[in-house]
N, C-alpha and C. Protein backbone atom coordinates (compact mmCIF):
# COMPACT_ATOMS: atom_id res chain seq x y z
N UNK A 1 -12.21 4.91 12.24
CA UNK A 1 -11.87 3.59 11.77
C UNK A 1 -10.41 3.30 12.11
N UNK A 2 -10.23 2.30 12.25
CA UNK A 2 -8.22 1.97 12.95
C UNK A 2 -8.08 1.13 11.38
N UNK A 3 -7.47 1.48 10.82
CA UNK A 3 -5.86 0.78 9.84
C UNK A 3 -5.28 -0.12 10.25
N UNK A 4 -5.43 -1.10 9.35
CA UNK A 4 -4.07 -1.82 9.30
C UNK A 4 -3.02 -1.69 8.80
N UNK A 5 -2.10 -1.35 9.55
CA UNK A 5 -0.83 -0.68 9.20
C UNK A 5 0.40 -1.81 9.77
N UNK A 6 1.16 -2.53 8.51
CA UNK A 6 1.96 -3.22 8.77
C UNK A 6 3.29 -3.11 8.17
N UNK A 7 4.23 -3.35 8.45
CA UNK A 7 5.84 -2.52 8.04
C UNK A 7 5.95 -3.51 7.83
N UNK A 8 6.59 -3.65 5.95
CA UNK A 8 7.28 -4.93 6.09
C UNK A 8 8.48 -4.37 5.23
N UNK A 9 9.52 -4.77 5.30
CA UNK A 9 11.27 -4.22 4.90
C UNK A 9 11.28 -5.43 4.60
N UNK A 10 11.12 -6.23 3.67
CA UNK A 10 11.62 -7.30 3.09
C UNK A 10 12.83 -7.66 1.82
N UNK A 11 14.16 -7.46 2.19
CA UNK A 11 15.34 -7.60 1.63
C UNK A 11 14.73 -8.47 0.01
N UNK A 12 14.98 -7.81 -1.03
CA UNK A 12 14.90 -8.99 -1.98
C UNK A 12 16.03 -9.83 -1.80
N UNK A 13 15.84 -10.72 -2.55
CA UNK A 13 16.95 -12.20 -3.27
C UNK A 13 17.91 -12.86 -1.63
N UNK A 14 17.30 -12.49 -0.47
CA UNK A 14 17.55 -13.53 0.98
C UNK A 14 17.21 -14.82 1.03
N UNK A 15 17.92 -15.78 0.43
CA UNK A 15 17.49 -17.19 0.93
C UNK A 15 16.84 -17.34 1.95
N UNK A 16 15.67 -18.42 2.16
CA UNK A 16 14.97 -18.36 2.53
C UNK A 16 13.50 -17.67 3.39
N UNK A 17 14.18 -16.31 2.70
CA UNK A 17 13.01 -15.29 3.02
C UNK A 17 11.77 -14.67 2.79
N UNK A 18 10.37 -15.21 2.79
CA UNK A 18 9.50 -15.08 1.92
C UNK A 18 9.70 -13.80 1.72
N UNK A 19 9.00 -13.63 0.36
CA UNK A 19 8.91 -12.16 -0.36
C UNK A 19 7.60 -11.25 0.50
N UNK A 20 7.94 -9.89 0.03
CA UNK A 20 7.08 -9.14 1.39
C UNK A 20 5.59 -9.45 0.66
N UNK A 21 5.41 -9.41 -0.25
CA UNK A 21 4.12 -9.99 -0.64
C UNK A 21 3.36 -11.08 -0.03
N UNK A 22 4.24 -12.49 0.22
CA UNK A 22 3.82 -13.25 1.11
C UNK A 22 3.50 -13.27 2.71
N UNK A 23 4.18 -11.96 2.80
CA UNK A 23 4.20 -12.00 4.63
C UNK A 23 2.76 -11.33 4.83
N UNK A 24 2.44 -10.33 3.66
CA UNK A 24 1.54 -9.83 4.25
C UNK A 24 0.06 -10.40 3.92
N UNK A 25 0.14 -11.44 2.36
CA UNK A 25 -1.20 -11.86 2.37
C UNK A 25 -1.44 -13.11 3.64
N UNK A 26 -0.45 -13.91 4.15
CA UNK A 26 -0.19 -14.34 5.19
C UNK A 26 -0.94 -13.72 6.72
N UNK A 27 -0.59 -12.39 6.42
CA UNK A 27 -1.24 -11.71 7.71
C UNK A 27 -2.34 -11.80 7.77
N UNK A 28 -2.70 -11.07 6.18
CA UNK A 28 -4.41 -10.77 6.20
C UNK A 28 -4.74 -12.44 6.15
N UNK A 29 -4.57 -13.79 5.92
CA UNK A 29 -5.09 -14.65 6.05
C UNK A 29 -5.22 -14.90 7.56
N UNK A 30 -3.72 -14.63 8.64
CA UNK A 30 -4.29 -14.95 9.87
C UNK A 30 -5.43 -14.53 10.41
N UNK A 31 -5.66 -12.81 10.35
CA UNK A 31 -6.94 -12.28 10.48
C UNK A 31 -8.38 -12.53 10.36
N UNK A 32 -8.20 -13.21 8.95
CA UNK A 32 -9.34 -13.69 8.52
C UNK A 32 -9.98 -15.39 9.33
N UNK A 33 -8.39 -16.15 9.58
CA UNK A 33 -8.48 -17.16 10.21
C UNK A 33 -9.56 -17.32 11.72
N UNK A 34 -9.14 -15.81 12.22
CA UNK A 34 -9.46 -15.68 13.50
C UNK A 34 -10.58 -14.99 13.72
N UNK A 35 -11.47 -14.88 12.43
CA UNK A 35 -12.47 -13.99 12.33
C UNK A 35 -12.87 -12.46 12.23
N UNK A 36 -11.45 -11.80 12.08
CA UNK A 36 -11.41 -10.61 12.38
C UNK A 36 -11.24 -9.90 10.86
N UNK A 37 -12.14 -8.95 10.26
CA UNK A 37 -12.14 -8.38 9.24
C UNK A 37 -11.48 -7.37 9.36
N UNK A 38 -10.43 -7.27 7.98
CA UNK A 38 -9.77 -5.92 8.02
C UNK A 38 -10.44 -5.05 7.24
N UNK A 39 -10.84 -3.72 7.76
CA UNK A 39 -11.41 -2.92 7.10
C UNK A 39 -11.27 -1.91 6.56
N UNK A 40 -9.74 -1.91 6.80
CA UNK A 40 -8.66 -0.53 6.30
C UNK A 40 -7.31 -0.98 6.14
N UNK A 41 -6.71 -0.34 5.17
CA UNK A 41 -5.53 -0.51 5.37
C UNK A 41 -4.04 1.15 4.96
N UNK A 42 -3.45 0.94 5.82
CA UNK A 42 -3.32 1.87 5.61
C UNK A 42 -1.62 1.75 5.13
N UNK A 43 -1.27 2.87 4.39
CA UNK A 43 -0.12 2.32 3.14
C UNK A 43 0.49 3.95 3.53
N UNK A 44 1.81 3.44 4.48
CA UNK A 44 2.89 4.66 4.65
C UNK A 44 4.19 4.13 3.58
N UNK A 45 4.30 5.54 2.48
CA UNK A 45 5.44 5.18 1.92
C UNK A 45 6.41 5.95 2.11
N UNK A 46 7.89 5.83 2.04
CA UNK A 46 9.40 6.60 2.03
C UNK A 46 9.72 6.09 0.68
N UNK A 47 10.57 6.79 0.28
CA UNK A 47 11.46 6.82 -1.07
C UNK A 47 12.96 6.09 -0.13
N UNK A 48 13.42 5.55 -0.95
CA UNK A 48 14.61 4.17 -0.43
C UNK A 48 14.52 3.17 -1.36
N UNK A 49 15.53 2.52 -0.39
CA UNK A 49 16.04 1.14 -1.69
C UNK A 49 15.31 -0.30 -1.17
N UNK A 50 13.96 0.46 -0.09
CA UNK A 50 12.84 -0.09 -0.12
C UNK A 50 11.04 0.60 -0.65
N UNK A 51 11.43 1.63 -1.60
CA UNK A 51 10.44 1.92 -1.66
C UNK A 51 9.66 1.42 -2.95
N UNK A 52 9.38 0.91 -2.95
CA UNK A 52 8.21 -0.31 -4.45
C UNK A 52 7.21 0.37 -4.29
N UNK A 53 6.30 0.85 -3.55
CA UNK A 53 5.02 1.32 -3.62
C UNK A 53 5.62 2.48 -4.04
N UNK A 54 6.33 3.72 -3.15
CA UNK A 54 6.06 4.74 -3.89
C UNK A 54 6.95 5.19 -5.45
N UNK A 55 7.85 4.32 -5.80
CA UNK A 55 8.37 4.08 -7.24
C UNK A 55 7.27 3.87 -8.32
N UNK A 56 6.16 3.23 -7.62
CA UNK A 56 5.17 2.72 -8.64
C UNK A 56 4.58 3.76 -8.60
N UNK A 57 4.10 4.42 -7.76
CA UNK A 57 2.64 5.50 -7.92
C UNK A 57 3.73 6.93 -8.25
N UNK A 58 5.14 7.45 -7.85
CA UNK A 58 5.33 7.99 -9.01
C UNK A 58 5.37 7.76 -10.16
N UNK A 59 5.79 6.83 -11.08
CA UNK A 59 6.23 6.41 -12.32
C UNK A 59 4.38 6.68 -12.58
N UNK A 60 3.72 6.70 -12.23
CA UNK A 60 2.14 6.31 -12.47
C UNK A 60 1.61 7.50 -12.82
N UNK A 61 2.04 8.47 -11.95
CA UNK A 61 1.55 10.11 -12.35
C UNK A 61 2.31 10.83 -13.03
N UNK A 62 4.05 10.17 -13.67
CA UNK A 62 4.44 10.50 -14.31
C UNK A 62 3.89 10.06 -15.64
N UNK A 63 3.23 8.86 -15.73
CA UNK A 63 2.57 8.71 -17.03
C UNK A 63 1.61 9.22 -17.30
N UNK A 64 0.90 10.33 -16.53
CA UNK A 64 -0.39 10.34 -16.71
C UNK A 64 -1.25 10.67 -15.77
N UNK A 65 -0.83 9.10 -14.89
CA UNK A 65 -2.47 9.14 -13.93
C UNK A 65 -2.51 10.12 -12.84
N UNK A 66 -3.85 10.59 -12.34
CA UNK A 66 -3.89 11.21 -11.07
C UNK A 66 -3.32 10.45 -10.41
N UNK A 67 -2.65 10.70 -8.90
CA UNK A 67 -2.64 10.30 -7.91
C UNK A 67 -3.63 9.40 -6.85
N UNK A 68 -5.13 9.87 -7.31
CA UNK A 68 -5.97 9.14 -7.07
C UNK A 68 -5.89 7.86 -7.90
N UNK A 69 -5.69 7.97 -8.83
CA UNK A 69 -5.94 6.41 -9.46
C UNK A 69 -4.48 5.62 -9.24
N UNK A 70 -3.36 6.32 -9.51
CA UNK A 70 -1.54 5.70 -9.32
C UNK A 70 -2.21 4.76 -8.00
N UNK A 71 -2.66 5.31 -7.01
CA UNK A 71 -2.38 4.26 -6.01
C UNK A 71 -2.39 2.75 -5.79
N UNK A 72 -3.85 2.71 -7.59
CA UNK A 72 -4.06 1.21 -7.37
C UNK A 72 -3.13 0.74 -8.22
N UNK A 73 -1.74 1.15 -8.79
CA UNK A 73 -1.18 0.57 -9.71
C UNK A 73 0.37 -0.05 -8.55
N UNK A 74 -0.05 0.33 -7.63
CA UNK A 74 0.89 0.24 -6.65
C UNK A 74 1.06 -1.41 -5.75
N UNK A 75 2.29 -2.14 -4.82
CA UNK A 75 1.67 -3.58 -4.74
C UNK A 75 0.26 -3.38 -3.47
N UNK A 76 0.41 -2.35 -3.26
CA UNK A 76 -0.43 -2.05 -1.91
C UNK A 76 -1.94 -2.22 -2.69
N UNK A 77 -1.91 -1.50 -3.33
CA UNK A 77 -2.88 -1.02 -4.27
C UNK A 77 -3.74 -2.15 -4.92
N UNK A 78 -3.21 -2.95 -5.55
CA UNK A 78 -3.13 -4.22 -6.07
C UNK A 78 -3.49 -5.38 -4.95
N UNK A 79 -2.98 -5.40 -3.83
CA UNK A 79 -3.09 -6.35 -3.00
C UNK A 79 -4.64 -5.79 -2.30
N UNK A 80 -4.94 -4.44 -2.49
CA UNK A 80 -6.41 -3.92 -1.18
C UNK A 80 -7.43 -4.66 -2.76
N UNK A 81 -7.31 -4.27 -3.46
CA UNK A 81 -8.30 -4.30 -4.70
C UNK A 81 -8.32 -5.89 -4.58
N UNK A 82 -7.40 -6.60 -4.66
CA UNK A 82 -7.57 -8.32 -4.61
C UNK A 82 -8.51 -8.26 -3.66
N UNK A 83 -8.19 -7.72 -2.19
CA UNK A 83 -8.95 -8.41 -0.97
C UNK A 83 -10.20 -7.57 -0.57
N UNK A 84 -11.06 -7.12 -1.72
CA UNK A 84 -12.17 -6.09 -1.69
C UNK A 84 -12.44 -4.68 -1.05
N UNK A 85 -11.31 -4.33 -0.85
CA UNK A 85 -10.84 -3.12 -0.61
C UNK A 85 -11.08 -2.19 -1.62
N UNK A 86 -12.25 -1.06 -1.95
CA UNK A 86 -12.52 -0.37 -3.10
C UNK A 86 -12.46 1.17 -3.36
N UNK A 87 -12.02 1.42 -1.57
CA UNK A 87 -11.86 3.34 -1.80
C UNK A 87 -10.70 3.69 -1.37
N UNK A 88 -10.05 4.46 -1.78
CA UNK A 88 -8.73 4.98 -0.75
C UNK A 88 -8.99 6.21 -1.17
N UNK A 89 -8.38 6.51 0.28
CA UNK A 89 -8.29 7.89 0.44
C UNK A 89 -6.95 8.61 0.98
N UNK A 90 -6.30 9.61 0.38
CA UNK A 90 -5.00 10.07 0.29
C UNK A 90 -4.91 10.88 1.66
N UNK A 91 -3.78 10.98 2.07
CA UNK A 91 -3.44 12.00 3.53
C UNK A 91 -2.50 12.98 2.69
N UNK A 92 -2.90 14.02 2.25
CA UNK A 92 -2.34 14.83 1.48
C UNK A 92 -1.58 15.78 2.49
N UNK A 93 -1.83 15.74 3.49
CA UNK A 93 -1.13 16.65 4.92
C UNK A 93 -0.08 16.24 5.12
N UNK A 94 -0.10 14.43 4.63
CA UNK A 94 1.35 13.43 4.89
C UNK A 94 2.48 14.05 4.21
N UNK A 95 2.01 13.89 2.73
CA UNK A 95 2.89 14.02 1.52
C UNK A 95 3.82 14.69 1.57
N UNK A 96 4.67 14.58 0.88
CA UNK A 96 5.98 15.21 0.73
C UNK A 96 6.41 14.90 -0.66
N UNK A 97 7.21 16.36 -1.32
CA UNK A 97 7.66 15.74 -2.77
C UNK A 97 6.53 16.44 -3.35
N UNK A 98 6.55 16.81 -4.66
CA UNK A 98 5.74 17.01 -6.00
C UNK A 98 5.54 15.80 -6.63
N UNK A 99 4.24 16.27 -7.21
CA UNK A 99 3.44 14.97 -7.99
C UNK A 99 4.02 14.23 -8.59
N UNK A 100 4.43 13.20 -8.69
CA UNK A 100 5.50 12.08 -9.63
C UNK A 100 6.57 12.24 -9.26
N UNK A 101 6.56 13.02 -7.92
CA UNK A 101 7.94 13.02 -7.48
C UNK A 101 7.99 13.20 -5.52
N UNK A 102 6.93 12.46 -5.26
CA UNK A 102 6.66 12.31 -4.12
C UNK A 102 8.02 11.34 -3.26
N UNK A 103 7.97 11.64 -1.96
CA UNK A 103 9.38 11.31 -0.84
C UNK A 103 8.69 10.72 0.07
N UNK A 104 7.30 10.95 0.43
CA UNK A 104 6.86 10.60 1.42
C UNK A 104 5.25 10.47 1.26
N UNK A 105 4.15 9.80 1.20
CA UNK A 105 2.63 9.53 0.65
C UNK A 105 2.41 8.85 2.14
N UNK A 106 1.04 8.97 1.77
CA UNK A 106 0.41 8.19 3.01
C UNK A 106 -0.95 7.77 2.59
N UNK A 107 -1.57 7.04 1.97
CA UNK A 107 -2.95 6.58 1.57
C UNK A 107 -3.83 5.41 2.23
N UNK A 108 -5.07 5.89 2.56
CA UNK A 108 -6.09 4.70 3.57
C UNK A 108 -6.86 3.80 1.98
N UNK A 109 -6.54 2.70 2.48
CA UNK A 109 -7.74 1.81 1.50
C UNK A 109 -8.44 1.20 2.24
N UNK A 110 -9.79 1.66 1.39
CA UNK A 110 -11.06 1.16 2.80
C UNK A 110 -12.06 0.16 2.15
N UNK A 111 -12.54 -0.56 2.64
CA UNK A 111 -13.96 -1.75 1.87
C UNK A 111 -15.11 -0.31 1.80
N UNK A 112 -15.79 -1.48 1.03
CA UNK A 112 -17.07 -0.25 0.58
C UNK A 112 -17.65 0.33 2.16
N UNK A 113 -18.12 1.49 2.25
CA UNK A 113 -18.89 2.06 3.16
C UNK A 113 -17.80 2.08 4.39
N UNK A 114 -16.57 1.59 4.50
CA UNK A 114 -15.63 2.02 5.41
C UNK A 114 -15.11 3.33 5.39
């Protein structure tokens, strides 16, 4: 299956800069515009003073959750589950860092039967 794998570094509080949230439901709308279903997506995180996804899915297994579940608490996570995206699956070969204290994750979110 090929991923959609899209980098977005979106500076908060830049005048006139949509938020990275917008760029990317934006994307998946062009896709959809053009008929083309995304059927994966795939979510590379770094620790930085851009990392929001993996801040969330540590803080997530620091409360508690597996790692399997942290992912959907994540914006990645959140944004595959909006757009019927229902399995992910972790690249644990990726990872880097201890549990709730991960540096480096790599997780596929796939539609059903993807």
């Amino acid at each position: 299956m090929a991923y959609w794998e899209m980098v977005v570094r979106a500076p908060k509080g830049v005048s006139g800069l949509p938020r990275g949230s917008a760029m990317v439901t934006d994307a998946m709308n062009a896709f959809q515009g053009i008929g083309r279903q995304v059927n994966g997506i795939r979510g590379v995180w770094n620790a930085g003073p851009l990392g929001d996804n993996l801040n969330s899915l540590n803080a997530a297994v620091r409360g508690g959750m597996s790692a399997e579940d942290a992912v959907w608490e994540t914006f990645t996570g959140k944004f595959a589950r909006r757009n019927g995206f229902t399995e992910a699956s972790i690249d644990w070969e990726s990872a880097a860092g201890g549990l709730g204290g991960h540096t480096e994750f790599v997780v596929n979110f796939m539609r059903p039967g993807g």
